[in-house]
Protein backbone atom coordinates (compact mmCIF):
# COMPACT_ATOMS: atom_id res chain seq x y z
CA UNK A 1 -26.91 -6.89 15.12
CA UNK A 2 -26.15 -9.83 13.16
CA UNK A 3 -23.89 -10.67 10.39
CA UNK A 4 -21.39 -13.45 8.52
CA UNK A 5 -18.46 -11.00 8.36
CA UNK A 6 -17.19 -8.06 10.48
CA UNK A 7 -14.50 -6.04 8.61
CA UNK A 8 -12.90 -3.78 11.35
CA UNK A 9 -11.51 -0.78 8.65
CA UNK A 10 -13.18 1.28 5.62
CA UNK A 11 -9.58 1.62 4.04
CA UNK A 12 -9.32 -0.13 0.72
CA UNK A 13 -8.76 -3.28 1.77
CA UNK A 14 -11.92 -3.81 4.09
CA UNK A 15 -13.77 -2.11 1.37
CA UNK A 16 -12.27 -4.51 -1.22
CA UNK A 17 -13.35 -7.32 0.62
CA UNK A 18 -16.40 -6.43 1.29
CA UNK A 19 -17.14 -5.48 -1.95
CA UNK A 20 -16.08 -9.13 -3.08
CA UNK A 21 -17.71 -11.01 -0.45
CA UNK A 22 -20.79 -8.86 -1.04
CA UNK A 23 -21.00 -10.24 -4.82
CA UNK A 24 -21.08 -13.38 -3.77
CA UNK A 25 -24.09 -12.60 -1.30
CA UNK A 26 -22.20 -12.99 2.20
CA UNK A 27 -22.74 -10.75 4.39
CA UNK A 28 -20.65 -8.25 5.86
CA UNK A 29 -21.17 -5.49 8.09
CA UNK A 30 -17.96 -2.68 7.96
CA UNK A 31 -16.79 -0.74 10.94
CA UNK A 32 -14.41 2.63 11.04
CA UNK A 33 -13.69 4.58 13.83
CA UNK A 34 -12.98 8.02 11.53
CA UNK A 35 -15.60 9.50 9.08
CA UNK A 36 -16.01 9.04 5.61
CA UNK A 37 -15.02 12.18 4.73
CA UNK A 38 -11.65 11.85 6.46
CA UNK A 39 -10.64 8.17 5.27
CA UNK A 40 -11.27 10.00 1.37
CA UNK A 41 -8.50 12.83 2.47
CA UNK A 42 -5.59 10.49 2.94
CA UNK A 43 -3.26 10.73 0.53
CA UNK A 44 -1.37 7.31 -0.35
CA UNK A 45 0.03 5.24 -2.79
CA UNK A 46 -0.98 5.21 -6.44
CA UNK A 47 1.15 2.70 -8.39
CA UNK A 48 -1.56 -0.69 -8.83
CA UNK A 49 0.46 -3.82 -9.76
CA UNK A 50 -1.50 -5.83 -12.60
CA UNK A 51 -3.04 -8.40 -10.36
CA UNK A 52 -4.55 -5.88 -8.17
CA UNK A 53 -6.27 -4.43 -11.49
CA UNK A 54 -7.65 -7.47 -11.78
CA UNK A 55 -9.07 -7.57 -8.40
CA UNK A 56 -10.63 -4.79 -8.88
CA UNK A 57 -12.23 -5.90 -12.01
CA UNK A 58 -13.78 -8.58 -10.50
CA UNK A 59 -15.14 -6.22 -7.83
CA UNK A 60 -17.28 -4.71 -10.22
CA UNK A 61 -14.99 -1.15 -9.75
CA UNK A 62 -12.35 -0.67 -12.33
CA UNK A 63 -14.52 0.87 -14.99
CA UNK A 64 -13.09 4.17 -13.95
CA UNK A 65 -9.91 3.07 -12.88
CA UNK A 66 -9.76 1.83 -16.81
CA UNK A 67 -10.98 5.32 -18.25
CA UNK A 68 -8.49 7.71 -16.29
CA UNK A 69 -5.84 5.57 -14.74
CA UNK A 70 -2.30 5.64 -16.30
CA UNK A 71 -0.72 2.52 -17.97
CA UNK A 72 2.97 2.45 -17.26
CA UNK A 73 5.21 0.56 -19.71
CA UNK A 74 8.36 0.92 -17.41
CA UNK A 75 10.06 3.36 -14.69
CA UNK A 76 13.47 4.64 -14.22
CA UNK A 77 16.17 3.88 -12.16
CA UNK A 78 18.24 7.27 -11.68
CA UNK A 79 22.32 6.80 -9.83
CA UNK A 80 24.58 9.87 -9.95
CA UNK A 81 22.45 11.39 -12.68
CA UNK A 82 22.61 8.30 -14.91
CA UNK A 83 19.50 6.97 -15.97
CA UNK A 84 18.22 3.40 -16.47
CA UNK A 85 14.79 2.28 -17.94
CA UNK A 86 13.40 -0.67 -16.81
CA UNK A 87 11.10 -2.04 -18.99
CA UNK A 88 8.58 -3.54 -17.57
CA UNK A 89 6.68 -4.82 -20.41
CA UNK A 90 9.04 -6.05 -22.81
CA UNK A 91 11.08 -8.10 -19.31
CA UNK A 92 7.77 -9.86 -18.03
CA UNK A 93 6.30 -11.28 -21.48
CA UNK A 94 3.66 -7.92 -21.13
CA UNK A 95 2.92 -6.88 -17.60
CA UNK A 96 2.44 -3.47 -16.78
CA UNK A 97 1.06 -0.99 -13.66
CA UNK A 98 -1.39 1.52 -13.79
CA UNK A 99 -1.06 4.86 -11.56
CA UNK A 100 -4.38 5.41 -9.88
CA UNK A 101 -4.68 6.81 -6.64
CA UNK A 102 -6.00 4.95 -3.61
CA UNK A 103 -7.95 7.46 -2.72
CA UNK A 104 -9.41 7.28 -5.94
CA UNK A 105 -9.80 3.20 -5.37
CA UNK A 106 -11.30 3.68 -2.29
CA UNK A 107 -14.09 6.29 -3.32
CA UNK A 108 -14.43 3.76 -6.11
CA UNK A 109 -15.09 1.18 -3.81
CA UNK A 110 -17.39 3.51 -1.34
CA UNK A 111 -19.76 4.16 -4.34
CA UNK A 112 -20.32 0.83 -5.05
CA UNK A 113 -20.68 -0.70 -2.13
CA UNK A 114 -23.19 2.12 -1.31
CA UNK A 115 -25.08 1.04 -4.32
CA UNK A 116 -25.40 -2.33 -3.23
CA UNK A 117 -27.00 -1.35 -0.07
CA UNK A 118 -24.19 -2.53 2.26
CA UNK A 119 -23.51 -1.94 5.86
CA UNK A 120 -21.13 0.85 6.43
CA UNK A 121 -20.71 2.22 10.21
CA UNK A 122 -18.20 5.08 10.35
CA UNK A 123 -17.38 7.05 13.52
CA UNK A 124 -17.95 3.93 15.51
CA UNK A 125 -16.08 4.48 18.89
CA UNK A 126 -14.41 2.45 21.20
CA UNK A 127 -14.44 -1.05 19.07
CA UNK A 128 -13.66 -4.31 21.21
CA UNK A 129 -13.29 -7.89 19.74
CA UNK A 130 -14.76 -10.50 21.79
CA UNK A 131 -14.37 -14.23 22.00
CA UNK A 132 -12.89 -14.36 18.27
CA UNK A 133 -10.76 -17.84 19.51
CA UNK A 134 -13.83 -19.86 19.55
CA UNK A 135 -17.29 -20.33 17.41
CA UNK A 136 -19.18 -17.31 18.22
CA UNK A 137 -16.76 -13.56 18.04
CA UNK A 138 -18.55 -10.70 18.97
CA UNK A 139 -17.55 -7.22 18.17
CA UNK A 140 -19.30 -4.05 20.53
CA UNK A 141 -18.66 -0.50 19.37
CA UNK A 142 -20.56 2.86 20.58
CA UNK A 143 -22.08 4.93 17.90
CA UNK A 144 -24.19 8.23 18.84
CA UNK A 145 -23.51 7.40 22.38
CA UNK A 146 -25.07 4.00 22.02
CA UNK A 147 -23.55 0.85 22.84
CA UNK A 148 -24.46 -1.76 20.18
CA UNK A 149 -22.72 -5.22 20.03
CA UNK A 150 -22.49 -7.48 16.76
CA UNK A 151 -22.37 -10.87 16.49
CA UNK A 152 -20.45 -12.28 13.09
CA UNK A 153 -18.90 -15.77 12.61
CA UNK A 154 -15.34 -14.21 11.44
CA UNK A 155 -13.82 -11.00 12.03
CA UNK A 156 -11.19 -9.32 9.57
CA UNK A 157 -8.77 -7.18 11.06
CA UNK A 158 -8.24 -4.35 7.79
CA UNK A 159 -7.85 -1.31 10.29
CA UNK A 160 -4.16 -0.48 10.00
CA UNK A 161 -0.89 -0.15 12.12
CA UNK A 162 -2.76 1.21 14.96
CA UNK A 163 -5.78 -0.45 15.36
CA UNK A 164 -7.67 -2.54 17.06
CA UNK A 165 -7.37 -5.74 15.46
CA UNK A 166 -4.06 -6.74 16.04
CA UNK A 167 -3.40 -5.01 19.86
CA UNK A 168 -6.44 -7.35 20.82
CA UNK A 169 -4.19 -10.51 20.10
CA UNK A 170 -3.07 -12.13 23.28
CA UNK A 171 0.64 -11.71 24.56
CA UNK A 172 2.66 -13.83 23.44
CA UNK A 173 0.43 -15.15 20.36
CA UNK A 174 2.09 -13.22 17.73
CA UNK A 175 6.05 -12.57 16.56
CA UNK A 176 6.61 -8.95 15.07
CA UNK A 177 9.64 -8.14 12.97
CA UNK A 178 10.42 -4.39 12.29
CA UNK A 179 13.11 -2.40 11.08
CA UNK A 180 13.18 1.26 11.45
CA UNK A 181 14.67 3.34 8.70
CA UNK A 182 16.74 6.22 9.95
CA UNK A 183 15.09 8.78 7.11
CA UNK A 184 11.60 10.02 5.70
CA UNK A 185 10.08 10.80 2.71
CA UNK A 186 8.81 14.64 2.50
CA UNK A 187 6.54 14.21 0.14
CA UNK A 188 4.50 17.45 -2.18
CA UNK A 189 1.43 17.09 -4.57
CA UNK A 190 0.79 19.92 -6.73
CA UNK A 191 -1.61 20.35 -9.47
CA UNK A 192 1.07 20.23 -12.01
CA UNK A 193 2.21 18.25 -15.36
CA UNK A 194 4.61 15.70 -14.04
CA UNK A 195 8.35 15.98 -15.08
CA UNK A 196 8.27 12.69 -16.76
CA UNK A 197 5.68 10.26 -17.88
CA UNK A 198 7.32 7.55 -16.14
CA UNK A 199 8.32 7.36 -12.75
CA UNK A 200 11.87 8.01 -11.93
CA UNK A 201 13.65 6.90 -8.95
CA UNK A 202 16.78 8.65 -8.16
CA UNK A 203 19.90 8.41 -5.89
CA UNK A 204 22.18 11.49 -6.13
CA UNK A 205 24.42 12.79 -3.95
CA UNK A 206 22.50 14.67 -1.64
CA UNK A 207 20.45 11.78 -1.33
CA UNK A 208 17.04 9.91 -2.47
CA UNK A 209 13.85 11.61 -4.86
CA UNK A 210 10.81 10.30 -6.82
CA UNK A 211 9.36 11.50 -9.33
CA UNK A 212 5.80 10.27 -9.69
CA UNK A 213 1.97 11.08 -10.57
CA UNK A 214 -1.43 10.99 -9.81
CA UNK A 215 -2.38 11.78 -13.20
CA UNK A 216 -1.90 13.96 -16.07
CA UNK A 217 -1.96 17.24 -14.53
CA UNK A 218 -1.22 16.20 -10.82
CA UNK A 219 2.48 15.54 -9.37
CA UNK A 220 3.43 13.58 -6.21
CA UNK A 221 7.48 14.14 -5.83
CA UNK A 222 9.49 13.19 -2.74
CA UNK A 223 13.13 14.00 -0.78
CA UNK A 224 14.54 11.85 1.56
CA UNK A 225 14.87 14.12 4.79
CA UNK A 226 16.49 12.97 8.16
CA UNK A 227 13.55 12.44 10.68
CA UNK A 228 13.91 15.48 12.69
CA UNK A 229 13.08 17.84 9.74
CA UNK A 230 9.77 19.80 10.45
CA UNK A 231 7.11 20.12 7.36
CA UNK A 232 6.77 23.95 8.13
CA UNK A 233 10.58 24.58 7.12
CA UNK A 234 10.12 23.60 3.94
CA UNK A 235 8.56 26.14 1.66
CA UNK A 236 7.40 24.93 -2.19
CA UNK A 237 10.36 26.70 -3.30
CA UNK A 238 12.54 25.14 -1.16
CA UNK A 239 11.27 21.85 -1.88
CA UNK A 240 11.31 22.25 -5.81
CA UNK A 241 14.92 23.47 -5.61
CA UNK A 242 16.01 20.07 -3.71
CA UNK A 243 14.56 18.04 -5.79
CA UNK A 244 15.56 19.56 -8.64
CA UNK A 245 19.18 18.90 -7.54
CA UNK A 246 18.69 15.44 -6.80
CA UNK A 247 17.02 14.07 -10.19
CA UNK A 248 19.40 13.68 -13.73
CA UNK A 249 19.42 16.87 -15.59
CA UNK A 250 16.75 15.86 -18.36
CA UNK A 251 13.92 15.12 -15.59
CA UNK A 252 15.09 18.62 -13.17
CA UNK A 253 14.62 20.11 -16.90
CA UNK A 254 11.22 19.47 -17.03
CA UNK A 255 10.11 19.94 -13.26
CA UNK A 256 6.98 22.32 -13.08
CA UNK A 257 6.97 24.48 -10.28
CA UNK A 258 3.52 24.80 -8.30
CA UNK A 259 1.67 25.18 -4.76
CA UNK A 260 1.97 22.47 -3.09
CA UNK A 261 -2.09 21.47 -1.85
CA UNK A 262 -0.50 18.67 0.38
CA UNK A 263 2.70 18.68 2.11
CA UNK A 264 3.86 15.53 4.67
CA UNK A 265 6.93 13.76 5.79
CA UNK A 266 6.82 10.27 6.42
CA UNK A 267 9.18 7.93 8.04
CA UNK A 268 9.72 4.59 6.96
CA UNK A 269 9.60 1.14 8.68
CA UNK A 270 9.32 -2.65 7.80
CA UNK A 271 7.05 -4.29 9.59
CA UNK A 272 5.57 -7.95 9.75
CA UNK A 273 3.45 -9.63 12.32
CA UNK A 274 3.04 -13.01 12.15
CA UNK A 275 0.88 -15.37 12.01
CA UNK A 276 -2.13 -13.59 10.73
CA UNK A 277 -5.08 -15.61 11.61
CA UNK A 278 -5.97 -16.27 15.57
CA UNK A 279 -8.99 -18.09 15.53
CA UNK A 280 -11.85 -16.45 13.70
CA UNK A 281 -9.64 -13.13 13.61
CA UNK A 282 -8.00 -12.54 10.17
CA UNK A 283 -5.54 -9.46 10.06
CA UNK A 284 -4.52 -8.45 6.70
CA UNK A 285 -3.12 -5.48 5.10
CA UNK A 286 -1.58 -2.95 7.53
CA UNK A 287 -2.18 -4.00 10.47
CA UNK A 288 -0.04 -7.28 9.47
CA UNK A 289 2.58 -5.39 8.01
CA UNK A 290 4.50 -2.07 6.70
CA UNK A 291 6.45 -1.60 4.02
CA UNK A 292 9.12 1.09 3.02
CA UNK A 293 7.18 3.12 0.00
CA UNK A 294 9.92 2.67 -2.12
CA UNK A 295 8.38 -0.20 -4.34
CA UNK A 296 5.21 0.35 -4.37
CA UNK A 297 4.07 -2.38 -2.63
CA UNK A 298 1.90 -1.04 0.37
CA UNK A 299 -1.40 -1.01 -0.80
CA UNK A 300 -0.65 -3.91 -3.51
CA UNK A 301 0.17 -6.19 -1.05
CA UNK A 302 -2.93 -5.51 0.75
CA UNK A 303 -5.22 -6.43 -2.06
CA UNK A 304 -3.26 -9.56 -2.09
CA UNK A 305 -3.93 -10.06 1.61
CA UNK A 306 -7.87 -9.71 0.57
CA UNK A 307 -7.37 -11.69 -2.48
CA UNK A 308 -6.45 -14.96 0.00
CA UNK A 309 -8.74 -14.14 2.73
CA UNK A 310 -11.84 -13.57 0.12
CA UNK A 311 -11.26 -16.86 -1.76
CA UNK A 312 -10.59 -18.78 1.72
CA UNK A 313 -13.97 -17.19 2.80
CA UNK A 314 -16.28 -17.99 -0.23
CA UNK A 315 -15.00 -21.59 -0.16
CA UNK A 316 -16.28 -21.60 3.48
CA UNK A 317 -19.76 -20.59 2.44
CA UNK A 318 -19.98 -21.96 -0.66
CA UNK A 319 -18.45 -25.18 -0.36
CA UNK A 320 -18.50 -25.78 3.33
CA UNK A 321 -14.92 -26.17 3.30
CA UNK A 322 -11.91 -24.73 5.55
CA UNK A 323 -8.74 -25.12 3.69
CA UNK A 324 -8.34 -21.73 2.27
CA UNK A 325 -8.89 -19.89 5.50
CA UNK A 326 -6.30 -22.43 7.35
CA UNK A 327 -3.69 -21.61 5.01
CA UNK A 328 -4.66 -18.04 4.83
CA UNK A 329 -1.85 -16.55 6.85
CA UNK A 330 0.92 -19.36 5.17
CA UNK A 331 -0.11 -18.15 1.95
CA UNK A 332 -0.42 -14.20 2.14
CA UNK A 333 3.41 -14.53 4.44
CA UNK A 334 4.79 -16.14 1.36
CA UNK A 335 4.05 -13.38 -0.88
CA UNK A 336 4.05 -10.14 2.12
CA UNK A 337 8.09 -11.54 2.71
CA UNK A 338 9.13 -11.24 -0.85
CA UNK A 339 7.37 -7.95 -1.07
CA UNK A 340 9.25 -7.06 1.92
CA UNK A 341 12.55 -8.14 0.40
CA UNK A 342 12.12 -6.39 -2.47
CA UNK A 343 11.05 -3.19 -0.82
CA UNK A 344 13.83 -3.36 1.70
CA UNK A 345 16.25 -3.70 -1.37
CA UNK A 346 14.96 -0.68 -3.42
CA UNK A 347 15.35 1.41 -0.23
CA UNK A 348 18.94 -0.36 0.33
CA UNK A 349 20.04 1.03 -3.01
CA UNK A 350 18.38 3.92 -3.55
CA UNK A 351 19.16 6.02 0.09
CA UNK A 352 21.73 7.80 1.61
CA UNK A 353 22.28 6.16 5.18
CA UNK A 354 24.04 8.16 7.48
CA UNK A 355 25.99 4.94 8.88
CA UNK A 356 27.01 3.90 5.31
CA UNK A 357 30.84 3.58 4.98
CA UNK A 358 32.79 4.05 1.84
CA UNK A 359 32.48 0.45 0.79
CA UNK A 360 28.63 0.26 1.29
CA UNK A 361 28.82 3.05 -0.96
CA UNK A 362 30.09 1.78 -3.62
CA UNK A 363 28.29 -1.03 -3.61
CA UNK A 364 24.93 0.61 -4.17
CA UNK A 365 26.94 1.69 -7.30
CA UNK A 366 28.04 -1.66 -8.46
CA UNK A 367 24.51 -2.51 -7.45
CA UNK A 368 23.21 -0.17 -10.25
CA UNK A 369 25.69 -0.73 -12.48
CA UNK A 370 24.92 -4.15 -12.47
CA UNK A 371 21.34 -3.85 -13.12
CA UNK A 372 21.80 -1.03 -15.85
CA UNK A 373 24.17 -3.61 -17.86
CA UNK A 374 22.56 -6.87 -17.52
CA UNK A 375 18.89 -7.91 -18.93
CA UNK A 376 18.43 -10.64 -16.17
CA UNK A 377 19.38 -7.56 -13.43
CA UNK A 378 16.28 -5.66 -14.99
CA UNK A 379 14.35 -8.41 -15.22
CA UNK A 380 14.52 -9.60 -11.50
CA UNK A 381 13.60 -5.63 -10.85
CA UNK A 382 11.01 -5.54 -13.51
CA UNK A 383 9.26 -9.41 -12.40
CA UNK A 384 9.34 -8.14 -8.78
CA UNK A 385 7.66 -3.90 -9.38
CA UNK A 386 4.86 -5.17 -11.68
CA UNK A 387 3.66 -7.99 -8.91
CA UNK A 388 4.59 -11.50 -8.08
CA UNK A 389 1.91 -13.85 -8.95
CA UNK A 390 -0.78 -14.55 -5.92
């Protein structure tokens, strides 16, 4: 087999860049080690920053996205059961975010690059990267018991934490920086109206919650648990009562109780490998780096991962030039650090940490009291949830 460009991932973000490269008629062949079926049932993030929107636009795939997807004006910022809009809008002369699902992106994505007649390989087994540090990578996979090998000119490492891409990088070519948070998220999706049509991030006593969406009639709430807690002790009664407790009054007001049709505790972790390119090997969303959930940046920051890589790409085959691909990984590490910061501060102020002492304490307080009182406080928040520019 033969193509320009071997995505290693069907998650959004080798989709995404397929789907762009494809419109610009490069090729691309896609391989995923799980099936179709099973990258659909992953439940993730769902809060798309502006610029991602407009990725997806130019994808050809946000016709739905525009026709169901939620347009948030602001969120809440919840300490000791006060409550503090941000407004997101009115700070950042008129940005917004839009809750849509990436499940939802990614079926998107599936369906059109289906229509356009694109290579797809899922269930491919034991995947290998070969001779990516000079002109001619390789990348062999077994599908159906068959061993077939495929010969590309770049390879784009969108498989995630655990894949391939990035364990294939020799020792002692890449730096990783990690912290490990000492708390997950146990997080519920019910088939219910949520409790507010904004979300609402809260710090209370008994520690962190989240209010949030998938749409109209579909929750997605989350608790802050220690990392020993076990999914199966936590009924949907349980779990409604906690969090409940946790949000301001108003918002546990309006909290409708259903089943629960997915239940899962997460831990959280910052992550960043650097640099991202090794040759003709290009890592980019996940399996470069993790962030904590708690701004929304996860799946955003992938898209602006693929929104580098893509236009580095197309300037190679269009204009037989290499500067965007050599300051591919220069670029997207400018913008993945600040993401980090910022998601590294929102879980800073918004978490109970067992090792916190009194004084830490209350400076998450002054922390929020600061922001709640001053319009340049919201406005650093509200500039940094809706998307720094790419």
């Amino acid at each position: 087999m033969r193509t320009q460009v071997a995505i290693i991932g069907a998650g959004p973000a080798g989709l995404l860049l397929g789907q762009l490269l494809s419109r610009q008629g490069i090729d691309t062949v896609i391989l995923e080690r799980r099936s179709g079926d099973y990258v659909l049932s992953r439940i993730r993030a769902g809060v798309l920053e502006q610029g991602m929107v407009h990725m997806l636009e130019e994808a050809g795939v946000a016709e739905r996205l525009h026709r169901e997807g939620l347009v948030h004006d602001g969120f809440s910022l919840a300490f000791e059961g006060r409550r503090h809009r941000i407004d997101l809008k009115g700070l950042t002369g008129g940005k917004t975010v839009t809750v849509y699902g990436q499940t939802e992106v990614t079926h998107d994505l599936m369906i059109a690059r289906e229509a356009m007649g694109a290579t797809t390989i899922y269930e491919a087994d034991d995947v290998a990267l070969h001779d990516f540090d000079g002109a001619a990578p390789r990348v062999s996979f077994v599908k159906d018991g068959v061993r077939t090998e495929l010969a590309c000119d770049f390879i784009a490492g969108c498989d995630g934490f655990h894949g391939v891409c990035r364990r294939s990088v020799p020792d002692g070519s890449i730096r990783e920086f990690e912290r490990i948070y000492p708390f997950g998220w146990l997080g519920v999706l019910a088939d219910v109206p949520p409790a507010a049509h904004e979300l609402v991030y809260a710090n209370a006593a008994r520690g962190f919650a989240l209010c949030s969406m998938r749409s109209a009639g579909r929750s997605r709430y989350y608790v802050q648990v220690p990392l020993d807690e076990k999914v199966e002790d936590w009924s949907d009664e349980r779990f409604f009562d906690e969090l409940r407790r946790r949000v301001p009054e108003d918002v546990a007001a309006a909290v409708t109780v259903g089943p629960s049709i997915e239940k899962s505790i997460a831990p959280l972790r910052s992550f960043v490998a650097e640099p991202m390119r090794f040759g003709r090997l290009f890592l980019a969303g996940d399996a470069a780096h993790i962030v904590p959930p708690t701004g929304a940046k996860g799946l955003n920051l992938a898209a602006s991962d693929i929104h580098y890589l893509s236009q580095g790409l197309i300037e190679h085959y269009r204009e037989h030039s290499d500067a965007g691909l050599s300051r591919y990984s220069e670029r997207a590490l400018a913008r993945i650090w600040k993401a980090e910061r910022f998601s590294w501060w929102m879980t800073s102020l918004l978490h109970h940490f067992p090792a916190n002492t009194p004084f830490e304490q209350r400076m998450q307080r002054a922390e929020f009291d600061y922001i709640a009182n001053s319009a340049v406080g919201s406005a650093g928040v509200a500039e940094n949830y809706v998307g720094l520019p790419y």
